[in-house]
Protein backbone atom coordinates (compact mmCIF):
# COMPACT_ATOMS: atom_id res chain seq x y z
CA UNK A 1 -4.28 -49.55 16.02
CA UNK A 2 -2.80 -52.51 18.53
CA UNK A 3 -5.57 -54.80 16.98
CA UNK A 4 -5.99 -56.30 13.75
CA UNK A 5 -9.55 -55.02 12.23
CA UNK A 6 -11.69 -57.62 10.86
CA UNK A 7 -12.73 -57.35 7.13
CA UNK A 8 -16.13 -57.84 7.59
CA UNK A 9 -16.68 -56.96 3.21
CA UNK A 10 -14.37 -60.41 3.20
CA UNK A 11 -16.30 -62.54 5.62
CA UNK A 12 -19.82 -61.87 4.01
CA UNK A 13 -18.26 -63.01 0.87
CA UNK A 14 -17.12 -66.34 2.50
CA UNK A 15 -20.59 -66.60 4.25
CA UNK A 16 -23.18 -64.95 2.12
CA UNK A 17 -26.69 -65.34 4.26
CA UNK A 18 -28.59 -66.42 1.55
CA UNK A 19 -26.45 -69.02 0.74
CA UNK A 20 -26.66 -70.29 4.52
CA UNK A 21 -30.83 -70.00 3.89
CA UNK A 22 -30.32 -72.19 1.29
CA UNK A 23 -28.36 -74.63 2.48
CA UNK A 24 -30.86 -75.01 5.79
CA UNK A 25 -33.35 -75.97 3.12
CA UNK A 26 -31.79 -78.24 1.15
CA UNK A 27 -30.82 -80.46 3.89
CA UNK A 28 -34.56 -80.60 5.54
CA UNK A 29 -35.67 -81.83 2.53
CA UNK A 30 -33.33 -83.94 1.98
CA UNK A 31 -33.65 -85.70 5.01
CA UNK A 32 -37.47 -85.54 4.02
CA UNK A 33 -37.18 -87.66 0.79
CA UNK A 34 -35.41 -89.74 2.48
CA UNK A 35 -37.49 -90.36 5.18
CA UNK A 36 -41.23 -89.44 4.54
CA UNK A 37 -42.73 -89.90 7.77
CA UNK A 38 -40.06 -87.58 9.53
CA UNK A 39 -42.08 -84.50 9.63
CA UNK A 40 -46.01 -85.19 10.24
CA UNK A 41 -46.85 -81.71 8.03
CA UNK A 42 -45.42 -79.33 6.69
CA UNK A 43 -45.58 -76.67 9.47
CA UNK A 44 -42.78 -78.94 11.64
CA UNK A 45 -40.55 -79.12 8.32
CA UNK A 46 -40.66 -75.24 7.64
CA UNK A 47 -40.06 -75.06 11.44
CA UNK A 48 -37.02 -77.46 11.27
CA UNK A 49 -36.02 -75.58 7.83
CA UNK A 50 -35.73 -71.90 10.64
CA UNK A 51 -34.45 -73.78 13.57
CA UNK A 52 -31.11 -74.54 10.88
CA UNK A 53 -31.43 -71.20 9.23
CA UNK A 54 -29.32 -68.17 10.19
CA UNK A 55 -30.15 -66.01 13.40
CA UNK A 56 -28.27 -64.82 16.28
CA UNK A 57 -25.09 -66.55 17.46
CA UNK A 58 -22.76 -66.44 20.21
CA UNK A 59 -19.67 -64.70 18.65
CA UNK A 60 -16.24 -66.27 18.53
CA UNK A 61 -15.52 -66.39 14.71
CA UNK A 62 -15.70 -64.68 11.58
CA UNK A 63 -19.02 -66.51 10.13
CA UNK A 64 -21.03 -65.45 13.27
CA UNK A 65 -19.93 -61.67 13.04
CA UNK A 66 -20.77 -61.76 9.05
CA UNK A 67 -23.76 -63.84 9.45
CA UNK A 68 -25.51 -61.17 12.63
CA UNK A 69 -24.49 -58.12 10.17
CA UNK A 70 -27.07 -59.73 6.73
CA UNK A 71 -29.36 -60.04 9.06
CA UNK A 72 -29.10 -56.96 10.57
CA UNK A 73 -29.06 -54.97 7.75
CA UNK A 74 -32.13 -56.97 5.95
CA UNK A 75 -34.38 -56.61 9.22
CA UNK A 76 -33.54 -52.57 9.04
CA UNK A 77 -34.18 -52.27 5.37
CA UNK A 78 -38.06 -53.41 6.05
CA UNK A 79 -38.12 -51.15 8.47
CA UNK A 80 -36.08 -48.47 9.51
CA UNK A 81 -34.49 -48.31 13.46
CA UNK A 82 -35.26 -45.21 15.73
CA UNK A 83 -34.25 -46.72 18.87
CA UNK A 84 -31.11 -46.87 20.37
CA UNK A 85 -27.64 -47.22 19.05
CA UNK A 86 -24.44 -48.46 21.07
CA UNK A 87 -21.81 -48.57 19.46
CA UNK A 88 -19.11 -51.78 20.45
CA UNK A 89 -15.89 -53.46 19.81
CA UNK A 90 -16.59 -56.88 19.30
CA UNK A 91 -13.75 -59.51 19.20
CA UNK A 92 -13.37 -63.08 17.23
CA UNK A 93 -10.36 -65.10 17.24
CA UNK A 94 -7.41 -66.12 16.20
CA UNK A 95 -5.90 -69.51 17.34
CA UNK A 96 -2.57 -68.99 18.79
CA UNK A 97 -0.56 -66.39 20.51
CA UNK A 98 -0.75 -62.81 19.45
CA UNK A 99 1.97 -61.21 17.44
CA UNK A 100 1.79 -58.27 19.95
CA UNK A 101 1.82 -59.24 23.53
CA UNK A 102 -0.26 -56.64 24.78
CA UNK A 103 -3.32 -56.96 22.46
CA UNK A 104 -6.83 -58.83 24.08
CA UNK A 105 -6.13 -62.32 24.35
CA UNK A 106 -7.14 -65.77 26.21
CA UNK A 107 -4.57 -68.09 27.74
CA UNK A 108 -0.82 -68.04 26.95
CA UNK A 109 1.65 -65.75 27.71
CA UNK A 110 -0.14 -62.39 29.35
CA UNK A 111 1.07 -58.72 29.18
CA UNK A 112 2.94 -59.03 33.06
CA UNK A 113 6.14 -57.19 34.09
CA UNK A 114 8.75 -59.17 34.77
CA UNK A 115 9.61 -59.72 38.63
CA UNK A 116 6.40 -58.61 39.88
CA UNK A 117 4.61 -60.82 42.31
CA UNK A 118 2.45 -63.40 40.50
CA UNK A 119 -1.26 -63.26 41.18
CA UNK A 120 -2.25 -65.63 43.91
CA UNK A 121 -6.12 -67.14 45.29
CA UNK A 122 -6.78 -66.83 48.90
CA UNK A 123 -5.39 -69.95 49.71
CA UNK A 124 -1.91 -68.59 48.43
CA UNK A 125 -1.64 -70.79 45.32
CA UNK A 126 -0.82 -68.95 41.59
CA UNK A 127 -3.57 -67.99 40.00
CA UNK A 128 -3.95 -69.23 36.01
CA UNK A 129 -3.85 -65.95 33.78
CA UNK A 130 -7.33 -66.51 32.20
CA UNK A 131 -7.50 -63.61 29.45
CA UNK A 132 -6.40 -59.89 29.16
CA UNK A 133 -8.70 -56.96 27.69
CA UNK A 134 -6.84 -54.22 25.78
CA UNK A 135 -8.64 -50.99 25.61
CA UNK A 136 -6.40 -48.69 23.66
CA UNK A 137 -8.09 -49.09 20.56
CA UNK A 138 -11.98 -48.57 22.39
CA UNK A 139 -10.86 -45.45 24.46
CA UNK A 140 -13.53 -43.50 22.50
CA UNK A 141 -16.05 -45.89 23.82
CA UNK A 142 -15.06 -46.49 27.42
CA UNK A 143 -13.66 -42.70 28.31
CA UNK A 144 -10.61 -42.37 30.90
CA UNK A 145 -9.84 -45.70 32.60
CA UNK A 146 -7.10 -47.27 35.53
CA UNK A 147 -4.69 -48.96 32.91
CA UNK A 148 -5.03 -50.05 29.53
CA UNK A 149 -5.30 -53.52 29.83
CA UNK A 150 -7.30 -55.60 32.33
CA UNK A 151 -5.97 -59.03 33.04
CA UNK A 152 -7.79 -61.58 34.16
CA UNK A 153 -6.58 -64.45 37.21
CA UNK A 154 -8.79 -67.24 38.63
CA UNK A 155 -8.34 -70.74 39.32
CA UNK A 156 -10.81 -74.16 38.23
CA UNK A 157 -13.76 -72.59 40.26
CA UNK A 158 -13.67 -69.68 39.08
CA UNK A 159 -13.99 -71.01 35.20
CA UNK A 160 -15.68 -74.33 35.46
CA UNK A 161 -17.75 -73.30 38.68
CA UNK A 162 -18.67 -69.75 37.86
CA UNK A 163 -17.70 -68.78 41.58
CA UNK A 164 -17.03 -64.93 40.59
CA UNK A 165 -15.63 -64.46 43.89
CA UNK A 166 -11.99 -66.58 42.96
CA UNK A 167 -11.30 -64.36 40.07
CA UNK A 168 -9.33 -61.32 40.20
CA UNK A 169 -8.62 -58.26 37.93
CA UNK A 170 -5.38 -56.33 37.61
CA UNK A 171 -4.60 -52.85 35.14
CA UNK A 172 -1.87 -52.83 33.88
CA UNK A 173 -0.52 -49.73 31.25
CA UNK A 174 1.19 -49.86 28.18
CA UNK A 175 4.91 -49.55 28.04
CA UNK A 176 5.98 -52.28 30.56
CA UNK A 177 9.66 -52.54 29.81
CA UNK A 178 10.37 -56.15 30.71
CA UNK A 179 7.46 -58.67 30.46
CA UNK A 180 7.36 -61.94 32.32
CA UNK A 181 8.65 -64.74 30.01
CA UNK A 182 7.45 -68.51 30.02
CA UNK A 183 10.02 -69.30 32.39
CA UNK A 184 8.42 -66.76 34.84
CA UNK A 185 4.63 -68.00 34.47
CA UNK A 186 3.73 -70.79 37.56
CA UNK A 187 2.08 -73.90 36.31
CA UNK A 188 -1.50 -74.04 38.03
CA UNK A 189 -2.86 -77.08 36.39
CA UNK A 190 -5.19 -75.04 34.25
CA UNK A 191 -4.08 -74.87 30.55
CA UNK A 192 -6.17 -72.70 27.87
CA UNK A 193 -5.76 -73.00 24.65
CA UNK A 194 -4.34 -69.86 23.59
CA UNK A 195 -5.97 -67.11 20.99
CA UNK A 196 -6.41 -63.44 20.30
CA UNK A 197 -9.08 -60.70 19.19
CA UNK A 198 -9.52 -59.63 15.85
CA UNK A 199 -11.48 -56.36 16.68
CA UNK A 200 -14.69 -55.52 15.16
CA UNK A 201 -16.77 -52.12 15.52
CA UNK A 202 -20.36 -52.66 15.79
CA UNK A 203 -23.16 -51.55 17.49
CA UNK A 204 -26.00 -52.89 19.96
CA UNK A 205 -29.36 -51.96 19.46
CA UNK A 206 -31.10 -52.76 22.70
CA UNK A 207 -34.64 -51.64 21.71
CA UNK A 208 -34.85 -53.57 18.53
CA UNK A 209 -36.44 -57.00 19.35
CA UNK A 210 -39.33 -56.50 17.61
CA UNK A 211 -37.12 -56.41 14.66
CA UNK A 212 -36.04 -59.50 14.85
CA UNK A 213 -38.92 -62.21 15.56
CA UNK A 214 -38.65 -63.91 12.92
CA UNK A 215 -35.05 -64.86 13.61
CA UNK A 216 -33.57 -67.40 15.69
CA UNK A 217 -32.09 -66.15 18.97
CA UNK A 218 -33.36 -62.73 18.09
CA UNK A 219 -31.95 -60.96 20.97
CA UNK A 220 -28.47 -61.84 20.00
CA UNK A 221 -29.10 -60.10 16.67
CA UNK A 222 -30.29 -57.13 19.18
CA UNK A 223 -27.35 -57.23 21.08
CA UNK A 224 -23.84 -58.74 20.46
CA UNK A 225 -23.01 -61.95 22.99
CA UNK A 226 -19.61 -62.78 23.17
CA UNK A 227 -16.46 -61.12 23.95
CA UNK A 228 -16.64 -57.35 23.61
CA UNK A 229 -16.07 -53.51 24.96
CA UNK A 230 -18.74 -51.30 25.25
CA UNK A 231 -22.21 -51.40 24.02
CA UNK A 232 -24.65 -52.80 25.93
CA UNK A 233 -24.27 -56.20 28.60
CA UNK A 234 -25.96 -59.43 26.60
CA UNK A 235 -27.47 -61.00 30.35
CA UNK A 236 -28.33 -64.59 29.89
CA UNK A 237 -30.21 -64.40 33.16
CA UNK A 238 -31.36 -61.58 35.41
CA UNK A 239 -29.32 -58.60 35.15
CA UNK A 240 -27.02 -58.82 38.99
CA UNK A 241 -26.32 -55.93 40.46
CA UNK A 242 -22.86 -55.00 40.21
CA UNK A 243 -20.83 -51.76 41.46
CA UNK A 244 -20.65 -48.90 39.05
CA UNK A 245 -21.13 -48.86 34.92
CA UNK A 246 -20.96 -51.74 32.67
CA UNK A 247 -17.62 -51.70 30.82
CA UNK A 248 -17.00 -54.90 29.14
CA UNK A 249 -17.50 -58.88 28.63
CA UNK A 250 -15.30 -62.07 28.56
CA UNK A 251 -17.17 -64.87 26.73
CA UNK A 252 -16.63 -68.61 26.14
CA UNK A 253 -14.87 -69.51 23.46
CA UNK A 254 -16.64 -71.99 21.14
CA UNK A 255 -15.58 -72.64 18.04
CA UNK A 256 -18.05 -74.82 15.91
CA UNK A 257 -15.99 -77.50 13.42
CA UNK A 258 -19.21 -77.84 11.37
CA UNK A 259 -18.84 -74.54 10.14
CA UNK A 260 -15.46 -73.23 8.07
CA UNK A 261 -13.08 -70.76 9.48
CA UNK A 262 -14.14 -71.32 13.50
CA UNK A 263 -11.10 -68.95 13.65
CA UNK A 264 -9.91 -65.95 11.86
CA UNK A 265 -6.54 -67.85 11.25
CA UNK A 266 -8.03 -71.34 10.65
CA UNK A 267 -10.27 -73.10 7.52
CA UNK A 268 -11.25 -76.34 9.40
CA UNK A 269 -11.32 -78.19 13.00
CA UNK A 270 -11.59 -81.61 13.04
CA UNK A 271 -13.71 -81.66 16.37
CA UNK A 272 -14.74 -79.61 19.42
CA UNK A 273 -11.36 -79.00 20.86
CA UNK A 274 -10.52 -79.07 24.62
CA UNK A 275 -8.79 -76.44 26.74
CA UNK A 276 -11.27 -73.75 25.21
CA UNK A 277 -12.13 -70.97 27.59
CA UNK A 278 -15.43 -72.21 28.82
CA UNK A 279 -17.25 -70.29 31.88
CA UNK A 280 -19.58 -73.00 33.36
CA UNK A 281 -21.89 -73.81 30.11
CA UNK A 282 -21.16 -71.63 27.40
CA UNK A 283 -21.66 -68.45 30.06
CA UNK A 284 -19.97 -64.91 30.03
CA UNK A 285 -18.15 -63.17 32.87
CA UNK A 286 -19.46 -59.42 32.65
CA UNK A 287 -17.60 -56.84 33.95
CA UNK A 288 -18.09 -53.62 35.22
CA UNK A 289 -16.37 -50.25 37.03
CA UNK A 290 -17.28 -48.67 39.78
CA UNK A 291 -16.32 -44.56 40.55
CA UNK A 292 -12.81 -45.80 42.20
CA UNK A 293 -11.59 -47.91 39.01
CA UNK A 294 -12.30 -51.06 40.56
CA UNK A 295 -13.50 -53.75 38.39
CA UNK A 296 -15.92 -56.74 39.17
CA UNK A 297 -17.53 -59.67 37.44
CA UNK A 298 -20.75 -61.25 37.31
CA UNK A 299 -20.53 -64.82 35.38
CA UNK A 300 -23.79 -66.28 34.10
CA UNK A 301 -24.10 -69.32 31.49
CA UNK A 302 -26.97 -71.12 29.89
């Protein structure tokens, strides 16, 4: 294994779901003693009590991963799943950069041989190394691909603009001797906070949204958003119609400071932080692979 696994038994300890039902509660109310008139009956406070409660959540962190497994497993035990089953690698985060260069990763120092010719946009300038996927440990999902690891390059547009067209994707294998140091990287003007993927294997269970109604953001209980390999694509809009199979997804990296551990590797945040990979509003840059090994994106946000 290149990636750390994540202990999901750990996690669901740290965010129980009942506990997180409870808590929901408690703070409707509260707000309703203090303030009477706030609610008008008490169908808009049990509806305020579900819009807090836990559903489906974009996944960058531990609590979201633990939090879309309860529910998962409560909405099956009422009644069993037949459809079908996709199984995924999911990945949350770890602030920083990775103890192994090659692992999936966002910003920082990328898996690039040293002395090869740095990415660059049509105008000639360097492209900013946005985030590299590292399928070695998802083989099994994916079959046979180009490389092992597909990097990511695009400038502002590309990220803040959603303008697919000014990204590009490279495969690389493993077992580069050299790798490009700091030194080597151009500055673009782009920084992103750097972090890494704690890997978790999942599933996607893209006929199940009846079983999930009575959740918030059902279909992300249905089907994992976020970064991930395999499974099935989470579109936010219209599927797009893109060359070949779907293979993988890059999504925006949002850690929440209202919630502990908005990082594998970190308890508390003190606020939203900046530099955050962040396609367009909260979107996802879908990728997929045509018959030659050619990859493309499609980026879609909210």
């Amino acid at each position: 294994m290149l990636h750390d696994r994540l202990d999901l038994a750990r996690w669901i300890r740290e965010f129980p779901a009942a506990q997180a039902r409870q808590a929901a509660r408690d703070h409707v109310l509260h707000r309703h003693r203090e303030d009477p008139g706030r609610y008008p009956n008490q169908e808009a406070l049990e509806r305020h009590i579900r819009l807090l409660s836990p559903g489906g959540e974009i996944v960058t962190g531990p609590r979201e991963v633990a939090l879309v497994e309860q529910l998962r497993e409560e909405a099956f035990s009422k009644r069993p799943y037949e459809g079908r089953r996709l199984a995924t690698d999911v990945f949350v985060f770890a602030r920083g950069e990775a103890p192994r260069r090659e692992t999936t990763k966002v910003g920082g120092l990328p898996y690039w041989p040293a002395g090869r010719a740095w990415p660059t946009g049509a105008n000639g300038r360097a492209l900013t190394f946005i985030a590299q996927l590292c399928f070695a440990d998802s083989l099994d999902l994916t079959g046979p691909l180009p490389g092992d690891l597909l990097l990511v390059f695009g400038d502002e547009h590309a990220v803040f603009g959603q303008e697919v067209g000014r990204l590009r994707f490279e495969w690389l294998p493993l077992g580069v001797p050299r790798l490009a140091d700091a030194q080597e990287i151009p500055e673009t003007g782009l920084h992103l906070l750097p972090c890494h993927g704690v890997v978790h294997r999942t599933a996607d269970f893209p006929d199940a949204g009846p079983w999930f109604e009575a959740y918030r953001h059902g279909s992300q209980l249905a089907v994992i958003e976020g970064t991930k390999i395999g499974g099935v694509a989470a579109w936010i809009q219209d599927e797009p119609e893109l060359p070949g199979r779907y293979l993988c997804s890059l999504g925006s990296i949002s850690p929440n400071p209202r919630h502990p551990f908005p990082y594998v590797n970190v308890s508390t945040l003190s606020e939203y932080e900046d530099e955050t990979l962040m396609w367009g509003d909260v979107g996802t840059v879908f990728v997929s692979l045509d018959e030659a090994g050619r990859a493309f994106g499609a980026t879609q946000g909210y």
